[in-house]
Protein backbone atom coordinates (compact mmCIF):
# COMPACT_ATOMS: atom_id res chain seq x y z
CA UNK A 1 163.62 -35.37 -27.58
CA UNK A 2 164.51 -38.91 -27.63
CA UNK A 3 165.33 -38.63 -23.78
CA UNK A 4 162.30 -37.03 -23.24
CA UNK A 5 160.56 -39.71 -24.63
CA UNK A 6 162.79 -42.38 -22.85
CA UNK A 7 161.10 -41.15 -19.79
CA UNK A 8 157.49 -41.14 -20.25
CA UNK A 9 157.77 -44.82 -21.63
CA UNK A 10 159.42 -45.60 -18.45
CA UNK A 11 157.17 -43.82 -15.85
CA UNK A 12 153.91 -44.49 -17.64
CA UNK A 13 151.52 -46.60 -15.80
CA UNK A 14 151.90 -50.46 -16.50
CA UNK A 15 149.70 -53.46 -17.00
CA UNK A 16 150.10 -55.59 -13.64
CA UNK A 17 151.85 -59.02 -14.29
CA UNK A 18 150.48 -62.11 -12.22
CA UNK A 19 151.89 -61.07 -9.31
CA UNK A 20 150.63 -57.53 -9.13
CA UNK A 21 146.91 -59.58 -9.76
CA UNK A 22 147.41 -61.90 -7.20
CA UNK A 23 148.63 -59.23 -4.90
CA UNK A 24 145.30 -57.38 -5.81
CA UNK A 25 143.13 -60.25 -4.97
CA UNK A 26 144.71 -61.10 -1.89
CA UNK A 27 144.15 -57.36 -0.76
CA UNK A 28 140.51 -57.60 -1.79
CA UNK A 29 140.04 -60.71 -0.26
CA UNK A 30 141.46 -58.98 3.59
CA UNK A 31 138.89 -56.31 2.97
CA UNK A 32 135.89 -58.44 1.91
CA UNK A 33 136.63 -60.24 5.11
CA UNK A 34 136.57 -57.01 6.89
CA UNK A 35 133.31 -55.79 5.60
CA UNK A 36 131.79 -59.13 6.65
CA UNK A 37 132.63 -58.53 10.54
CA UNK A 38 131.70 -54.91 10.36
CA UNK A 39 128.56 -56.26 9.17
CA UNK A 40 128.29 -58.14 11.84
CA UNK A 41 129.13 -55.73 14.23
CA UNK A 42 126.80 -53.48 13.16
CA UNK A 43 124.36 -55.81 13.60
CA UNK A 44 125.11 -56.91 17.06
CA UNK A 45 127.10 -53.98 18.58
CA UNK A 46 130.42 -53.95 20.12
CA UNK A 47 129.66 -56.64 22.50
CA UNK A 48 131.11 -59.29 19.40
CA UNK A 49 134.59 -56.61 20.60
CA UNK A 50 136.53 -57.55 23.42
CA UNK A 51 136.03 -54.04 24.52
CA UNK A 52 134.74 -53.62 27.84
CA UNK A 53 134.34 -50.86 30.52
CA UNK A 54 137.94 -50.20 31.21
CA UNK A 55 139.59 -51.26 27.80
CA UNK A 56 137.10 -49.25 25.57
CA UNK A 57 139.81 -48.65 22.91
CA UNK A 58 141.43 -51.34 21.28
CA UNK A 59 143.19 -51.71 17.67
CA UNK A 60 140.47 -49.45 16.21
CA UNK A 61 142.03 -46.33 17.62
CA UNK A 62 145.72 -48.29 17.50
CA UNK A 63 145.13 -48.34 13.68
CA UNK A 64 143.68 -44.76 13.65
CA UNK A 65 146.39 -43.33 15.59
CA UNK A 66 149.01 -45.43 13.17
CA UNK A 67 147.44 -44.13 10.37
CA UNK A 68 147.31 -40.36 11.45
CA UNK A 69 150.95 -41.16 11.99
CA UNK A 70 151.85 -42.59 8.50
CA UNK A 71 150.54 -39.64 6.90
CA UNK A 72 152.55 -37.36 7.75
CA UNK A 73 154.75 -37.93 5.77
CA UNK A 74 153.10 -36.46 2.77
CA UNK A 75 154.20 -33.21 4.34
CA UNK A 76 157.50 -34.28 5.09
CA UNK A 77 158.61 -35.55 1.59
CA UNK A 78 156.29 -33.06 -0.30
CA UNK A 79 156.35 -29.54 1.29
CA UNK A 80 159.51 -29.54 3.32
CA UNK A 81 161.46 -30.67 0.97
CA UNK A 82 160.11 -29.18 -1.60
CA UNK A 83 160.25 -25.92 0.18
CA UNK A 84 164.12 -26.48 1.11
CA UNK A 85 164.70 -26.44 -3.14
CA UNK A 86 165.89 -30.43 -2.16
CA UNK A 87 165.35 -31.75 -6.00
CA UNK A 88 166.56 -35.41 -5.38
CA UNK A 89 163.63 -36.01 -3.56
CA UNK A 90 161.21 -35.14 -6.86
CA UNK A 91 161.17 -39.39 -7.77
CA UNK A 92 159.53 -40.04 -3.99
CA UNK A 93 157.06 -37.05 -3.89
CA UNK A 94 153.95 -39.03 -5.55
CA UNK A 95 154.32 -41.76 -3.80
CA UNK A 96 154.87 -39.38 -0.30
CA UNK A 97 151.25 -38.09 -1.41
CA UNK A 98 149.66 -41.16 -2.06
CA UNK A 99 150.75 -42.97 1.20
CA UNK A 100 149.54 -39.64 2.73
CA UNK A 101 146.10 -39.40 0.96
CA UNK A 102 145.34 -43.31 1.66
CA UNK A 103 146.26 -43.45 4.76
CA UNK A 104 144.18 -40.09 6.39
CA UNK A 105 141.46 -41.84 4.49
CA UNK A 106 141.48 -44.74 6.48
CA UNK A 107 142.23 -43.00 9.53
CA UNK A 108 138.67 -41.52 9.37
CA UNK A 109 136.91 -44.70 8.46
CA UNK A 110 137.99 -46.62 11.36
CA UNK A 111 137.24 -43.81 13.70
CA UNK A 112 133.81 -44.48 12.36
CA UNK A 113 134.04 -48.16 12.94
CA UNK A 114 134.87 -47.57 16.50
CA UNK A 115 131.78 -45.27 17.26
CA UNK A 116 129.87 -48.79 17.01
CA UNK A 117 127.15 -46.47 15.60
CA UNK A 118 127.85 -44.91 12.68
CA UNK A 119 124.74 -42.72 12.67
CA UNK A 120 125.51 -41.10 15.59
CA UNK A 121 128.91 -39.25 13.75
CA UNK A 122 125.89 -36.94 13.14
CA UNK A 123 125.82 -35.79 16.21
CA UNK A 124 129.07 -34.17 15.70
CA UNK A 125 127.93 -31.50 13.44
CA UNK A 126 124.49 -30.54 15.34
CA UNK A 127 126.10 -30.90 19.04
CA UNK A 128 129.83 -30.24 18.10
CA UNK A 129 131.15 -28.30 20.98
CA UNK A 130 134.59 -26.66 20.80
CA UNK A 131 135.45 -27.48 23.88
CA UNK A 132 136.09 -30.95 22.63
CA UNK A 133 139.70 -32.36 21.13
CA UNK A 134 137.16 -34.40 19.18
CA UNK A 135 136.20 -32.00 17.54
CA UNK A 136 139.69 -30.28 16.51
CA UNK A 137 140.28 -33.86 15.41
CA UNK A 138 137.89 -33.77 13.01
CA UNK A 139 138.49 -30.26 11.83
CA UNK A 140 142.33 -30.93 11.25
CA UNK A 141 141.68 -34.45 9.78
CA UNK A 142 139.41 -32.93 7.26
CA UNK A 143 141.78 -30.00 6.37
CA UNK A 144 144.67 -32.24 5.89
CA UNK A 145 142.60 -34.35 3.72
CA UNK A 146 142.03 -31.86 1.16
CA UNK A 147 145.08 -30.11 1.35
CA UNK A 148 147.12 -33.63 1.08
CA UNK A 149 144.70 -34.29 -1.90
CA UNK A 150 145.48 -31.37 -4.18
CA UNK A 151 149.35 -31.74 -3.40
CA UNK A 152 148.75 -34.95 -4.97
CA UNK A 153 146.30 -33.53 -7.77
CA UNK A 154 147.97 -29.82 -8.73
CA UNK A 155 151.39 -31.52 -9.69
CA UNK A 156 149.38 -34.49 -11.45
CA UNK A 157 147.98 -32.17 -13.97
CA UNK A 158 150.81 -32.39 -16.41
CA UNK A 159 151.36 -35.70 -16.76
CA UNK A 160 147.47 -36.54 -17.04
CA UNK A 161 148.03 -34.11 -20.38
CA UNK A 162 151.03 -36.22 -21.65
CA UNK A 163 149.02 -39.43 -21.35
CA UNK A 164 146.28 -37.87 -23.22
CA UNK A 165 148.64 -37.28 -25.51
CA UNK A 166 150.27 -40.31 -25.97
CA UNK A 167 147.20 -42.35 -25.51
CA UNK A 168 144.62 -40.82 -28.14
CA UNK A 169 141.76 -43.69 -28.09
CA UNK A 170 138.25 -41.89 -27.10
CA UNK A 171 136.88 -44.64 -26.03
CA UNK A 172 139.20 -46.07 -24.06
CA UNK A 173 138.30 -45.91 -20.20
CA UNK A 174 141.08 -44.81 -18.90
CA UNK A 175 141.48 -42.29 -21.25
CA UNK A 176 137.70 -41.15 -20.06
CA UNK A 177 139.46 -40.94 -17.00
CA UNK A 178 142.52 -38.65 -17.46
CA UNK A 179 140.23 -36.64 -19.52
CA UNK A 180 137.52 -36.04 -16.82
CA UNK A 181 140.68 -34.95 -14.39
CA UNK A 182 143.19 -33.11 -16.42
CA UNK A 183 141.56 -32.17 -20.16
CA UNK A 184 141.17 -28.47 -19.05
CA UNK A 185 145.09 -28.64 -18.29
CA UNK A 186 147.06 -26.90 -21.69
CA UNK A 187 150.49 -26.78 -20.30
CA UNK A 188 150.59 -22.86 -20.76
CA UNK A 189 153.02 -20.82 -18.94
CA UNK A 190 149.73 -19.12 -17.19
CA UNK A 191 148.70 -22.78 -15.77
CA UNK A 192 152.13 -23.70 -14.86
CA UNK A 193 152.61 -20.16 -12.89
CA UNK A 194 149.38 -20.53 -11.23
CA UNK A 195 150.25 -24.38 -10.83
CA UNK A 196 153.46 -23.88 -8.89
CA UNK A 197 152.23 -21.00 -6.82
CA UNK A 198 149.03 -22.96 -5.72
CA UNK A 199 151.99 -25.68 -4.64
CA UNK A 200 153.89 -23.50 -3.06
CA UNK A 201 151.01 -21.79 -0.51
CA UNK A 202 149.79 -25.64 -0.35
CA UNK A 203 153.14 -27.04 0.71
CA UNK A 204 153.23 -24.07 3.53
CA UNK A 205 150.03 -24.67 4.98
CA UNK A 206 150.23 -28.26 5.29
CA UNK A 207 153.13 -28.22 7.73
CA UNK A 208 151.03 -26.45 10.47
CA UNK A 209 148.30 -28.49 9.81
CA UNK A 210 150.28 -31.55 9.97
CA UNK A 211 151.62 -30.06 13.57
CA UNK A 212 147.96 -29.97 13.82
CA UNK A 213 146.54 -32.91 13.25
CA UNK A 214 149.12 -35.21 15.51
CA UNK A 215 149.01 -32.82 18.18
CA UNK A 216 145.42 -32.45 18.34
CA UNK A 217 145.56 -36.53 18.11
CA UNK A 218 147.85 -36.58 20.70
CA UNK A 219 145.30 -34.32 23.13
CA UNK A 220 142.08 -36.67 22.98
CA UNK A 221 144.79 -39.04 25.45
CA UNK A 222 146.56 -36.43 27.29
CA UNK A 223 143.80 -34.35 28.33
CA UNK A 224 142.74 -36.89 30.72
CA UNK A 225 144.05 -37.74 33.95
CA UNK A 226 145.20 -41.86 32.87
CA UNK A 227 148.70 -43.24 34.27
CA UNK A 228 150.69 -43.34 30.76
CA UNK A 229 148.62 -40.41 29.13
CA UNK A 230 148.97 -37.16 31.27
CA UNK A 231 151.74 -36.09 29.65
CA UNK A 232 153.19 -32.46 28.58
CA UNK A 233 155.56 -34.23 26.06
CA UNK A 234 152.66 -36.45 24.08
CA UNK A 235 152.45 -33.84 21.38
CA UNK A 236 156.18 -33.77 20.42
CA UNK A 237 156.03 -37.41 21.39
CA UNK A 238 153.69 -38.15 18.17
CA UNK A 239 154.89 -35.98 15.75
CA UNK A 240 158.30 -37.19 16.03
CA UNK A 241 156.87 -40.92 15.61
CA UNK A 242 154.69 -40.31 12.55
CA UNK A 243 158.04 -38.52 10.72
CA UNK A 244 159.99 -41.42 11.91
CA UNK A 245 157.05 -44.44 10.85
CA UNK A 246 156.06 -42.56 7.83
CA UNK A 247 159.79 -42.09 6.23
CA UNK A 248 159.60 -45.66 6.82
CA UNK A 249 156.93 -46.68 4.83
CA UNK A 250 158.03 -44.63 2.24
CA UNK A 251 161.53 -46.63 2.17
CA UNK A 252 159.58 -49.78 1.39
CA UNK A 253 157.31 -48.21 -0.95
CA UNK A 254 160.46 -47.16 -2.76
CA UNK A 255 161.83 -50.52 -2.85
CA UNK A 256 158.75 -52.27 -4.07
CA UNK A 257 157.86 -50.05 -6.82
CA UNK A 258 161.61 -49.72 -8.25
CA UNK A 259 161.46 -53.52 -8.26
CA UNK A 260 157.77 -53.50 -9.73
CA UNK A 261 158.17 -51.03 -12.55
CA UNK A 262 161.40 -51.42 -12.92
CA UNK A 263 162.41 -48.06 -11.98
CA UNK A 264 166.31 -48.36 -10.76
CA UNK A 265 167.35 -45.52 -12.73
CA UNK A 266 164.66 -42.73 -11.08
CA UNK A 267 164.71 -44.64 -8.09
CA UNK A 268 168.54 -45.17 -7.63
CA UNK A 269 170.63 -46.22 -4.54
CA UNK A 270 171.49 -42.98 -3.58
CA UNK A 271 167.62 -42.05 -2.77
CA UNK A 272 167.97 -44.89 -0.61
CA UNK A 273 170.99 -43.67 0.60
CA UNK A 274 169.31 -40.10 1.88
CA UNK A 275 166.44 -41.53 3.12
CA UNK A 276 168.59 -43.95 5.28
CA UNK A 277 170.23 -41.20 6.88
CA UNK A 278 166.92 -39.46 7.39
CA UNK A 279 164.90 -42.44 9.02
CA UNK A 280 168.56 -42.61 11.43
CA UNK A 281 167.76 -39.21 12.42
CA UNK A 282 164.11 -39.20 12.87
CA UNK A 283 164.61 -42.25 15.20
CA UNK A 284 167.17 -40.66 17.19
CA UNK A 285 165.06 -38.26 17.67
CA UNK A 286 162.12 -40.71 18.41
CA UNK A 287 164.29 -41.96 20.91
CA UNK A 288 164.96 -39.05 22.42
CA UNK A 289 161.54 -38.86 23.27
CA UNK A 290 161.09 -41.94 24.23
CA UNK A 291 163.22 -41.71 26.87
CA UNK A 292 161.77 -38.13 28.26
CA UNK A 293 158.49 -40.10 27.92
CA UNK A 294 159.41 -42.71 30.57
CA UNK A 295 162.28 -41.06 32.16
CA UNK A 296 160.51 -38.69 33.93
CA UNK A 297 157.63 -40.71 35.43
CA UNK A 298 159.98 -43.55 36.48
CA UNK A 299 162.11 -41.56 38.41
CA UNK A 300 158.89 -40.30 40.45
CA UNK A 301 157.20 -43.21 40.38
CA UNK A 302 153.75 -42.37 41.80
CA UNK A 303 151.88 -44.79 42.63
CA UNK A 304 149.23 -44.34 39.91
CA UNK A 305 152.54 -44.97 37.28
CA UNK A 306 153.77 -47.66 38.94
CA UNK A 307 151.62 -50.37 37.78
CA UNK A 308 151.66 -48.86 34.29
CA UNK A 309 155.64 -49.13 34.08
CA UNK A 310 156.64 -52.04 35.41
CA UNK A 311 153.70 -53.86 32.87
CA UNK A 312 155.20 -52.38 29.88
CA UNK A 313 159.09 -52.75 31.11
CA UNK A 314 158.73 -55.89 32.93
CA UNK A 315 155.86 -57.24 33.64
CA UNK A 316 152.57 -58.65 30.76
CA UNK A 317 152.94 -56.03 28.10
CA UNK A 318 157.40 -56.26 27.91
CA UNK A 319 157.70 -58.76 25.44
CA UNK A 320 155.45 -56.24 23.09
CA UNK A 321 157.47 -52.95 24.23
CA UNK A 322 160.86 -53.85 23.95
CA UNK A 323 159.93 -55.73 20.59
CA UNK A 324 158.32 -52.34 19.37
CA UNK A 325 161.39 -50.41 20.70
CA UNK A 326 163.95 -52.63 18.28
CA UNK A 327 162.19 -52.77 15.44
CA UNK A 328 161.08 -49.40 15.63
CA UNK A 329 164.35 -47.69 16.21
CA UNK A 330 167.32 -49.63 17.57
CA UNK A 331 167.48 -52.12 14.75
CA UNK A 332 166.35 -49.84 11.58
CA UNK A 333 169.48 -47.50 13.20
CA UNK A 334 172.03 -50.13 13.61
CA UNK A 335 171.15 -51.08 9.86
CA UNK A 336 171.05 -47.58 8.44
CA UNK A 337 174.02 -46.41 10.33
CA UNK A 338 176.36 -47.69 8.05
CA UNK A 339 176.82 -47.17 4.38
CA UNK A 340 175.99 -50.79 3.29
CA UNK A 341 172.58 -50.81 4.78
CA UNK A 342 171.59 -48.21 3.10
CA UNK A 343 171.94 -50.07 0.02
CA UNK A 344 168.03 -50.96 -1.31
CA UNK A 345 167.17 -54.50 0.04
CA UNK A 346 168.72 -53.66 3.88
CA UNK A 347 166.79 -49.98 3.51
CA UNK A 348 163.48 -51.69 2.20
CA UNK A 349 164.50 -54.12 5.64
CA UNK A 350 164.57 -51.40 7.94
CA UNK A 351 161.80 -49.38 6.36
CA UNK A 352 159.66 -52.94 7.16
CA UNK A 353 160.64 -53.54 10.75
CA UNK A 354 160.01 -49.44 11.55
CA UNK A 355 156.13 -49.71 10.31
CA UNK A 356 155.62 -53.11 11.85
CA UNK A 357 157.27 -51.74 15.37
CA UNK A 358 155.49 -48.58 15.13
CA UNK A 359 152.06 -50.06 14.70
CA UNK A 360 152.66 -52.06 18.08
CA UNK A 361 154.17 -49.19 19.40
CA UNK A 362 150.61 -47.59 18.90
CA UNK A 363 149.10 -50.60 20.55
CA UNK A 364 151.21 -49.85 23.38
CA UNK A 365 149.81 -46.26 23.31
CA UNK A 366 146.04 -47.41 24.08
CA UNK A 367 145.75 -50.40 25.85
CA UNK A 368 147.84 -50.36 29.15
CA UNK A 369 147.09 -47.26 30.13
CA UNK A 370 143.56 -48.37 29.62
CA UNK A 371 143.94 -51.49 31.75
CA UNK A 372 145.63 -49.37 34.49
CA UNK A 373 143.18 -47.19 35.81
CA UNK A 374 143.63 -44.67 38.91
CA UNK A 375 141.00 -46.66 40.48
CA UNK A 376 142.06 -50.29 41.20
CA UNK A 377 139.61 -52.53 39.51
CA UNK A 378 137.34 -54.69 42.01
CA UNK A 379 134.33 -56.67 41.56
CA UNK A 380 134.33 -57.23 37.73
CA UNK A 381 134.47 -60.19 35.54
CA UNK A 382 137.99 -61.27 34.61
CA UNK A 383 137.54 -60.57 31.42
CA UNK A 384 137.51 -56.71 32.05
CA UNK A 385 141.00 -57.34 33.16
CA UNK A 386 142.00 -58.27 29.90
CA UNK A 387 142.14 -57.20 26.57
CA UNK A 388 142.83 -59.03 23.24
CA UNK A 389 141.19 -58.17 20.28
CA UNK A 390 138.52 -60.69 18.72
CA UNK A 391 138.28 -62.15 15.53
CA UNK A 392 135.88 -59.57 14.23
CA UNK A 393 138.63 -56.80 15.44
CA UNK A 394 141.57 -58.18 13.59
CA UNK A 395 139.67 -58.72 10.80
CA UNK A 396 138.56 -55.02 10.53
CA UNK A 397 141.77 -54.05 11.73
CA UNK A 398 143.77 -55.93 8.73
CA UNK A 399 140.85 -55.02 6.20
CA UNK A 400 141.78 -51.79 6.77
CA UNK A 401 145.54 -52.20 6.38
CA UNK A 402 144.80 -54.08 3.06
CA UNK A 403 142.48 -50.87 2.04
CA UNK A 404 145.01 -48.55 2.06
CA UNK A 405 147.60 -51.03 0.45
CA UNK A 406 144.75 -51.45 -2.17
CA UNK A 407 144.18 -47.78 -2.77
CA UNK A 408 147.92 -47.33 -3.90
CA UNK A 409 148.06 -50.18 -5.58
CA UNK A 410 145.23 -48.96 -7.58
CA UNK A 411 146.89 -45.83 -8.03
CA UNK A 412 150.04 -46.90 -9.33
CA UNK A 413 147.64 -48.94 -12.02
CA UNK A 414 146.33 -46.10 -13.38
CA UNK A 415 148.78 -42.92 -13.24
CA UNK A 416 152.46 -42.65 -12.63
CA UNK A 417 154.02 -43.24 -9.62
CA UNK A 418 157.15 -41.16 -10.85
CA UNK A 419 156.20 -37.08 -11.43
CA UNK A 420 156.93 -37.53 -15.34
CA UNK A 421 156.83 -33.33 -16.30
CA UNK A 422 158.81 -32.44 -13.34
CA UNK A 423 161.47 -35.31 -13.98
CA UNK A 424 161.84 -34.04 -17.88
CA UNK A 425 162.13 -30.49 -16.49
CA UNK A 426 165.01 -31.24 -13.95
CA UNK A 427 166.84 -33.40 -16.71
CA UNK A 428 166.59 -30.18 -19.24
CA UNK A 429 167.55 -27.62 -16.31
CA UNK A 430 170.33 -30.51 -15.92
CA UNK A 431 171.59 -30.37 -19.23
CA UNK A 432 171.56 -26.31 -19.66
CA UNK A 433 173.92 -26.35 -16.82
């Protein structure tokens, strides 16, 4: 009993210290900002973008395709391992879900953004046609949304009953909180059978529809006929990316929250150790197709890939790829590789430069294929031979970053970040043995 109770004092929700209120403002402050230009955009239209004819996408759909990405790995952490009987990953499941549940969130509000009229997302429902990847988008983004959502719920259900538990004041808030979700939730061996059998058929159907929702992402570009786009391998291509970005963020989640809540002994160096070698073998594989991404059309060369190429290996947009390509993969391996940088700080390190490479490496993904069309460009303003996003963009863009920061920050104010149930039931199942 005493360990028992050892561990719900350590994984229950804390207080935030100056920092974690500072860190909090600062977040708020990036989305306030944000609000304020989409306010302004929607008030005078995408012409206050640097979006023109040719360059119609910009970091709107870099950040939605980046955040489509990141949430995969709710799946990864949560149903394949889970499904594998893996235990030691139990301490990183929650926060797996939570990266997962924030980020798909996002993902469909800047798709909205982007439409430049929101009102017109209606049209989607009375004019849908199923012809369109847009609409598969929107049917797998929506799927994965709720299914993410109860694999974060279902297994929260027991430790919203231990905080009611521990925390009897009525008229406490919070309390009025964990009530409203998890008072129906007894802890009898009838919930706890349905509970893990709802988990189980919910950690099975997300892995399709994870499959789903990046390869159906990965069709609204290569169902056209763009230099850069019409590609066979963009499917495979994404999926292996969002494992590889999304195992990343979850290494510097780990770090920041064992530091945070002071969580070294749930979070211990040897989680950091197996997620190392994980993120090494995800970007191998990222690599991999990397290489059958560029291979191929470089040894052809056509004439339509030509200009394409030699802008992202040599010529405006190199500095950007070949920065993307080493901290995306070749430094995060190099570090990893060994034993010592798998230690915390050198994981949390790596974890950093992969989400930071990968987000340009989703820039990369949109704008110069846009900016290379099969039709030279003649007779337009210079400007349509450009693209760099404008204030109002960047502000958007990083509101939207600092939303989905905010919404796990919240989170980890107000319920554990740590499963607390399924932690005491490994250490008794641990002790029996």
């Amino acid at each position: 009993m005493p360990a028992r109770q050892k561990i719900i004092d350590d994984l229950l929700p804390k207080k935030f210290g100056w920092k974690g209120t500072v860190w909090v403002i600062v977040l708020l402050i990036f989305c306030v900002v944000g609000l304020v230009a989409y306010i302004l955009q929607l008030s005078k239209g995408l012409v206050v973008t640097s979006m023109r004819d040719y360059a119609s996408w910009g970091i709107y759909i870099s950040n939605f395709v980046f955040f489509v990405a990141i949430s995969l790995v709710g799946s990864l952490i949560t149903a394949v391992l889970r499904l594998t009987n893996v235990h030691w990953s139990t301490p990183l499941t929650r926060i797996a879900e939570i990266i997962a549940v924030s980020a798909i969130t996002f993902a469909s509000i800047i798709i909205v953004v982007d439409m430049g009229r929101p009102e017109r997302f209606y049209n989607l429902f009375t004019h849908g046609r199923l012809q369109s990847p847009i609409v598969w988008d929107v049917v797998v983004i929506t799927t994965y949304f709720f299914i993410s959502l109860l694999l974060l719920y279902l297994p929260l259900l027991a430790d919203l009953n231990i905080m009611l538990q521990i925390k009897k004041r009525p008229g406490n808030l919070l309390n009025k909180l964990y009530s409203f979700l998890g008072s129906f939730w007894k802890n009898t061996p009838e919930q706890i059978k349905i509970s893990n059998r709802s988990i189980q058929i919910l950690s099975i159907t997300i892995i399709p529809v994870a499959f789903a929702i990046h390869t159906v992402t990965s069709w609204l570009f290569a169902t056209t006929y763009r230099p850069g786009w019409d590609s066979t391998n963009f499917g495979a291509y994404f999926i292996a990316g969002a494992f590889l970005v999304g195992s990343g963020a979850v290494l510097v989640a780990m770090y920041i929250f064992r530091r945070a809540y002071k969580l070294d002994k749930y979070i211990t160096t040897d989680h950091f150790d197996r997620m190392g070698k994980i993120v090494v073998m995800l970007a191998l594989v990222y690599l991999y197709f990397n290489v059958n991404e560029f291979l191929a059309p470089a040894f052809k060369m056509k004439k339509s890939e030509e200009g394409y190429l030699m802008g992202l290996f040599t010529g405006a947009y190199s500095r950007i790829f070949w920065f993307a390509l080493s901290t995306a993969i070749f430094i995060p391996i190099l570090i990893l590789i060994n034993k010592k940088g798998r230690r915390p700080f050198p994981a949390f390190i790596a974890g950093c430069l992969v989400v930071i490479g990968s987000w340009f490496k989703r820039y990369l993904i949109v704008t110069p294929t846009l900016l290379n069309p099969l039709l030279p460009m003649r007779d337009v303003p210079d400007s349509y031979r450009h693209y760099f996003p404008s204030w109002q963009e960047w502000a958007i863009a990083m509101g939207s970053l600092a939303g989905m920061m905010l919404i796990i920050t919240i989170f980890a104010r107000l319920l554990p970040i740590i499963p607390i149930q399924e932690t005491i039931d490994e250490m008794e199942e641990h002790e029996k043995d």
